[in-house]
PDB file of N, CA and C in Angstrom:
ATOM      1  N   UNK A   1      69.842 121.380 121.152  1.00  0.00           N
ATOM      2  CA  UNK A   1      70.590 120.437 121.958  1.00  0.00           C
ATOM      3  C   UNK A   1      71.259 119.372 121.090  1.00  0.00           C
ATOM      4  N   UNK A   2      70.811 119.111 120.362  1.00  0.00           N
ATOM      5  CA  UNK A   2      71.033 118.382 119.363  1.00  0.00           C
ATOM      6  C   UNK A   2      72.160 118.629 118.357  1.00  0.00           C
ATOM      7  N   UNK A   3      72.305 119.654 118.021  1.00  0.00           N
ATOM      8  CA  UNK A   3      73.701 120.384 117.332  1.00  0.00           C
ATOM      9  C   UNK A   3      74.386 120.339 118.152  1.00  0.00           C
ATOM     10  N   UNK A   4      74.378 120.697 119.787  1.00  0.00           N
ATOM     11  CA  UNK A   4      75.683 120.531 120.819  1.00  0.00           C
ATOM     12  C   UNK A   4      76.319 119.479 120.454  1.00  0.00           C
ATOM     13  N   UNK A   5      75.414 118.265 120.329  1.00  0.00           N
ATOM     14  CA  UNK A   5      75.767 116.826 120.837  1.00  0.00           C
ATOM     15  C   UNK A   5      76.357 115.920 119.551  1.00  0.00           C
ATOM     16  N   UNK A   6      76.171 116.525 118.525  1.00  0.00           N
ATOM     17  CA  UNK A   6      76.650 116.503 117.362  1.00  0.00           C
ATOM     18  C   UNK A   6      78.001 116.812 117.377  1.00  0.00           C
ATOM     19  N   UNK A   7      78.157 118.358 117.842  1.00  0.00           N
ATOM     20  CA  UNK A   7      79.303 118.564 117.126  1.00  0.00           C
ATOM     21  C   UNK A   7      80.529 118.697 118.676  1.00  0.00           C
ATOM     22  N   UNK A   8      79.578 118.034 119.661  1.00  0.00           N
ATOM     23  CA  UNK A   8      80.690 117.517 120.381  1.00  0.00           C
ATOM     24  C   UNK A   8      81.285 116.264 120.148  1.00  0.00           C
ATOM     25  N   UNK A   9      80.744 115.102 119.728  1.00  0.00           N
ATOM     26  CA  UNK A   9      80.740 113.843 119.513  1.00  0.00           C
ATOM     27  C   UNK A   9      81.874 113.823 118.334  1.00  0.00           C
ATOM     28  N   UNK A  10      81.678 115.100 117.505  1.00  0.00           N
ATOM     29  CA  UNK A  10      82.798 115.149 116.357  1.00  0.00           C
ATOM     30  C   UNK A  10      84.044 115.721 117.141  1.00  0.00           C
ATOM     31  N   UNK A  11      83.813 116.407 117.622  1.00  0.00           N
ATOM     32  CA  UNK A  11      85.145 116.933 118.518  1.00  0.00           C
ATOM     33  C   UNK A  11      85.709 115.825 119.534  1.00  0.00           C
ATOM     34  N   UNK A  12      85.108 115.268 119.923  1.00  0.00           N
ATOM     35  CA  UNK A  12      85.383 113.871 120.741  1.00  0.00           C
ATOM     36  C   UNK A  12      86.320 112.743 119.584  1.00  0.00           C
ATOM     37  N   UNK A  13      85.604 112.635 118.228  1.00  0.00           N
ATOM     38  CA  UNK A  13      85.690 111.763 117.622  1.00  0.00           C
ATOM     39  C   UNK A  13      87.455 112.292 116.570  1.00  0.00           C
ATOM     40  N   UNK A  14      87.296 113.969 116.393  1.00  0.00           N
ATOM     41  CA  UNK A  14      88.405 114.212 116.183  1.00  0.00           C
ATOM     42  C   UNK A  14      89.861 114.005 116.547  1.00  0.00           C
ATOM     43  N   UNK A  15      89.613 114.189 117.767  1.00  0.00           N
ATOM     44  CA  UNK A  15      90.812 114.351 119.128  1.00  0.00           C
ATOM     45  C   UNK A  15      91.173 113.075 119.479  1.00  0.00           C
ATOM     46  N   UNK A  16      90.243 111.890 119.253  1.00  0.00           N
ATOM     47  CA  UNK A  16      91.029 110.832 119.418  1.00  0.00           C
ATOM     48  C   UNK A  16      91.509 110.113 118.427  1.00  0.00           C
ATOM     49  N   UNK A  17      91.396 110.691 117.129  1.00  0.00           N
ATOM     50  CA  UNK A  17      92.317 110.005 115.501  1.00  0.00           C
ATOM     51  C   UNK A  17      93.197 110.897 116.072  1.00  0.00           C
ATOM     52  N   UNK A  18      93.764 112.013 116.657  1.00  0.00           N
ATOM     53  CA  UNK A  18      94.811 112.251 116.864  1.00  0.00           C
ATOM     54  C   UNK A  18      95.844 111.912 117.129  1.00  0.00           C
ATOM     55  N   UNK A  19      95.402 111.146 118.657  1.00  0.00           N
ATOM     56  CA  UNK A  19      96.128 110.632 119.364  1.00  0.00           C
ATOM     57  C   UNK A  19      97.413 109.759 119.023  1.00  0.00           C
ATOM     58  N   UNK A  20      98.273 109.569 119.987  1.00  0.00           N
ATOM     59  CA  UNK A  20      98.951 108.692 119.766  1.00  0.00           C
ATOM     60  C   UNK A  20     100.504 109.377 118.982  1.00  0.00           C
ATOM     61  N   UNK A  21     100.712 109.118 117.842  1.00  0.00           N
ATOM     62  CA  UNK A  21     101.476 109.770 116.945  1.00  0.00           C
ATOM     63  C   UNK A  21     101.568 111.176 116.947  1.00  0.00           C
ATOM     64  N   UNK A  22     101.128 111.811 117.532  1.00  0.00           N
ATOM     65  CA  UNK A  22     100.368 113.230 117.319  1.00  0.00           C
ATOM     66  C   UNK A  22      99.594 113.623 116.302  1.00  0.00           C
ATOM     67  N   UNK A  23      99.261 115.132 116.398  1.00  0.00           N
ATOM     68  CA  UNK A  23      98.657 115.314 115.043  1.00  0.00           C
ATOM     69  C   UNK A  23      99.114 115.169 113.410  1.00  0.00           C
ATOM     70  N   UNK A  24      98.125 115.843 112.646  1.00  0.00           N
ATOM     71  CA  UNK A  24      98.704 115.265 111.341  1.00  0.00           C
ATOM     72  C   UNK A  24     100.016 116.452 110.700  1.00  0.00           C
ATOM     73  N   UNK A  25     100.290 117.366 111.769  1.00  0.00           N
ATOM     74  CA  UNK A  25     101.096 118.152 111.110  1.00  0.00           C
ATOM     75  C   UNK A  25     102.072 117.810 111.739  1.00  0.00           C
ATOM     76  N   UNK A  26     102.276 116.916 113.114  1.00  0.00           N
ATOM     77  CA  UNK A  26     103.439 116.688 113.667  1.00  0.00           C
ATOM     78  C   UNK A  26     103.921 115.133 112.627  1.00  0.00           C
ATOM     79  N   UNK A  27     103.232 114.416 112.477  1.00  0.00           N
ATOM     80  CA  UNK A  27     103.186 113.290 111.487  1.00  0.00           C
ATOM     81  C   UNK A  27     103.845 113.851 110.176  1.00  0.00           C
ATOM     82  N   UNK A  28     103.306 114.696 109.608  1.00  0.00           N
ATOM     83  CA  UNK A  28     103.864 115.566 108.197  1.00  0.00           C
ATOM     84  C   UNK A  28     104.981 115.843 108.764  1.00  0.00           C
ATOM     85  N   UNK A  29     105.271 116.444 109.451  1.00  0.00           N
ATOM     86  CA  UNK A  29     106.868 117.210 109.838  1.00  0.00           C
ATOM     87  C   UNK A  29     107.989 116.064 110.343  1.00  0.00           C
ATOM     88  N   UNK A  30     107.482 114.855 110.520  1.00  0.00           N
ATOM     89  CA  UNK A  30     108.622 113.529 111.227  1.00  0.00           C
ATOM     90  C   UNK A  30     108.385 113.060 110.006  1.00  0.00           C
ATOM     91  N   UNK A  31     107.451 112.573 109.144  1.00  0.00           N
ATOM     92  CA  UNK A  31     107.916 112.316 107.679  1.00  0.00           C
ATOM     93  C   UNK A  31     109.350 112.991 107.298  1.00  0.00           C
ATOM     94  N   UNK A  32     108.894 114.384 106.658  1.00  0.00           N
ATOM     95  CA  UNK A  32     110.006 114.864 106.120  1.00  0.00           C
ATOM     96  C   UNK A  32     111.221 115.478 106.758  1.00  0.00           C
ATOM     97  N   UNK A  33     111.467 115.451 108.239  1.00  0.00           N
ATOM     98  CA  UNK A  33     112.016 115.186 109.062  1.00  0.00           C
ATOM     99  C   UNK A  33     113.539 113.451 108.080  1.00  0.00           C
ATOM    100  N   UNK A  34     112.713 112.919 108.390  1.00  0.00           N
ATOM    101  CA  UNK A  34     113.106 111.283 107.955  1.00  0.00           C
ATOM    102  C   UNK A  34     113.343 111.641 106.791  1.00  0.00           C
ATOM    103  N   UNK A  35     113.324 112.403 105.494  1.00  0.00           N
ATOM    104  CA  UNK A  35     113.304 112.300 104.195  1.00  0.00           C
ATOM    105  C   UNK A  35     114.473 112.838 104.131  1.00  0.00           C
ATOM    106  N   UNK A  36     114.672 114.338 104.895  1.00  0.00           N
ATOM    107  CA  UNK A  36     115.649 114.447 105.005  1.00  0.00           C
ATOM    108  C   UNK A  36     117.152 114.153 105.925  1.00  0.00           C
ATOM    109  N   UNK A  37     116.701 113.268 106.532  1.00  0.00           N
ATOM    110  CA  UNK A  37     117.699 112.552 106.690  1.00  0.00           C
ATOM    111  C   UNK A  37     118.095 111.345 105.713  1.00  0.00           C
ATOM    112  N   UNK A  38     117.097 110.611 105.633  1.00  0.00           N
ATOM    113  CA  UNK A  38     117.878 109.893 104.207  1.00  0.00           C
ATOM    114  C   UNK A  38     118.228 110.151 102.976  1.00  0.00           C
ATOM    115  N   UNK A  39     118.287 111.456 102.780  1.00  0.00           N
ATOM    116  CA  UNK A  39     118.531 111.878 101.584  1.00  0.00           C
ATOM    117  C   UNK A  39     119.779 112.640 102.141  1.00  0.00           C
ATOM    118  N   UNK A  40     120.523 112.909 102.827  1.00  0.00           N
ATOM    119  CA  UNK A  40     121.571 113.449 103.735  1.00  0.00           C
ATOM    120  C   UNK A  40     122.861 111.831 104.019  1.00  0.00           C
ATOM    121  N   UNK A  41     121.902 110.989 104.185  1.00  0.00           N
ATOM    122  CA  UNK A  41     123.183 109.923 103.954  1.00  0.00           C
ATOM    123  C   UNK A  41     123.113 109.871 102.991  1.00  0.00           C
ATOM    124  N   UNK A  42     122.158 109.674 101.715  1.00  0.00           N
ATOM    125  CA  UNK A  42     122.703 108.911 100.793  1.00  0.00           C
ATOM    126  C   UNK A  42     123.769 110.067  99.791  1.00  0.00           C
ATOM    127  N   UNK A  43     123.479 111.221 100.182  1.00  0.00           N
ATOM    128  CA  UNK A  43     124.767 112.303  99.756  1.00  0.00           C
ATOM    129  C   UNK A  43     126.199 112.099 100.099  1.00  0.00           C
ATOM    130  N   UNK A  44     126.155 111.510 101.893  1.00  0.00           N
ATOM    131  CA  UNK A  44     127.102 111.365 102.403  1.00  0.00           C
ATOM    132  C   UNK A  44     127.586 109.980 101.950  1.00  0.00           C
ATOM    133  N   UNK A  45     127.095 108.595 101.793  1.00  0.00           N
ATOM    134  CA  UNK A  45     127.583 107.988 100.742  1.00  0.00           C
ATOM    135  C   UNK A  45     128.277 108.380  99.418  1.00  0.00           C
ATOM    136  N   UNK A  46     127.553 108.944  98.721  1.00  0.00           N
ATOM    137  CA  UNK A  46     128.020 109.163  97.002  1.00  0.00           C
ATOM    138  C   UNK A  46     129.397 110.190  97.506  1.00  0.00           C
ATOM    139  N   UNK A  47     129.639 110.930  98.135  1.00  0.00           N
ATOM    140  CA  UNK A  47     130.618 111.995  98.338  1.00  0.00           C
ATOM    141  C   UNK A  47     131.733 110.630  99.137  1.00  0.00           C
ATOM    142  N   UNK A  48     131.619 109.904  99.693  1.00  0.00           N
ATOM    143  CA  UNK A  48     132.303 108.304 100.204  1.00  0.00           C
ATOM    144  C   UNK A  48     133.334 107.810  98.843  1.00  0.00           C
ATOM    145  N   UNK A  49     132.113 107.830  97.895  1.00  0.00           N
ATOM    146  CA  UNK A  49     132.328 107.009  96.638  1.00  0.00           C
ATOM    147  C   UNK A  49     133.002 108.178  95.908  1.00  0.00           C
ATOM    148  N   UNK A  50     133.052 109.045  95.514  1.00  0.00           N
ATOM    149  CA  UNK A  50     133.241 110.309  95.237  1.00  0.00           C
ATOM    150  C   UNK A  50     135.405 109.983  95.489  1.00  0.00           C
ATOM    151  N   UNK A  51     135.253 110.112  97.205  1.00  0.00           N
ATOM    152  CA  UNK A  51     136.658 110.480  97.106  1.00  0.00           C
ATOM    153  C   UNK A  51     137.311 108.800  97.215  1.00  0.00           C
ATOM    154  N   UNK A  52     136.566 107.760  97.363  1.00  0.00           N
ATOM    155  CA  UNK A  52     137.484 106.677  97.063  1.00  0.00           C
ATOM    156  C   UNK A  52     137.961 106.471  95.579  1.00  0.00           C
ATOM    157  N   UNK A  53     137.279 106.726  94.633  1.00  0.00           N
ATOM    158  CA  UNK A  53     137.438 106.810  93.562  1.00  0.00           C
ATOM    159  C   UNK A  53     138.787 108.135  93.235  1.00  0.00           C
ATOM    160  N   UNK A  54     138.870 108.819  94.245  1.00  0.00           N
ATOM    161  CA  UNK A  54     139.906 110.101  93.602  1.00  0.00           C
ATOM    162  C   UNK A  54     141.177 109.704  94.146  1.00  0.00           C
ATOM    163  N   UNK A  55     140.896 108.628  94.783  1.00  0.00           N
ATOM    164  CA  UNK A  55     142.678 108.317  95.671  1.00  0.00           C
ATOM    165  C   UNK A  55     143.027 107.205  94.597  1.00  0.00           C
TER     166      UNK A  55
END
């Protein structure tokens, strides 16, 4: 009974660090989600600078 209550209490205790944000792979994936978007403007900047410089 004792192992139930254990390793429900961890499953209890898991599921609610979840919460919120979602899990840690939805967290990992809106990180780099975001990474690549700022790394997508700052291309679209330099390619800005790129053709002001060619006129």
């Amino acid at each position: 009974m004792k192992i139930i209550a254990s390793i429900l209490c961890l499953t209890v205790l898991t599921l609610s660090a979840c919460r919120g944000g979602g899990g840690p792979a939805t967290r990992v994936g809106r990180g780099i989600d975001h990474a690549f978007y700022k790394t997508g403007q700052g291309i679209e900047k330099v390619g800005r600078k790129i053709e002001g410089t060619a006129h």
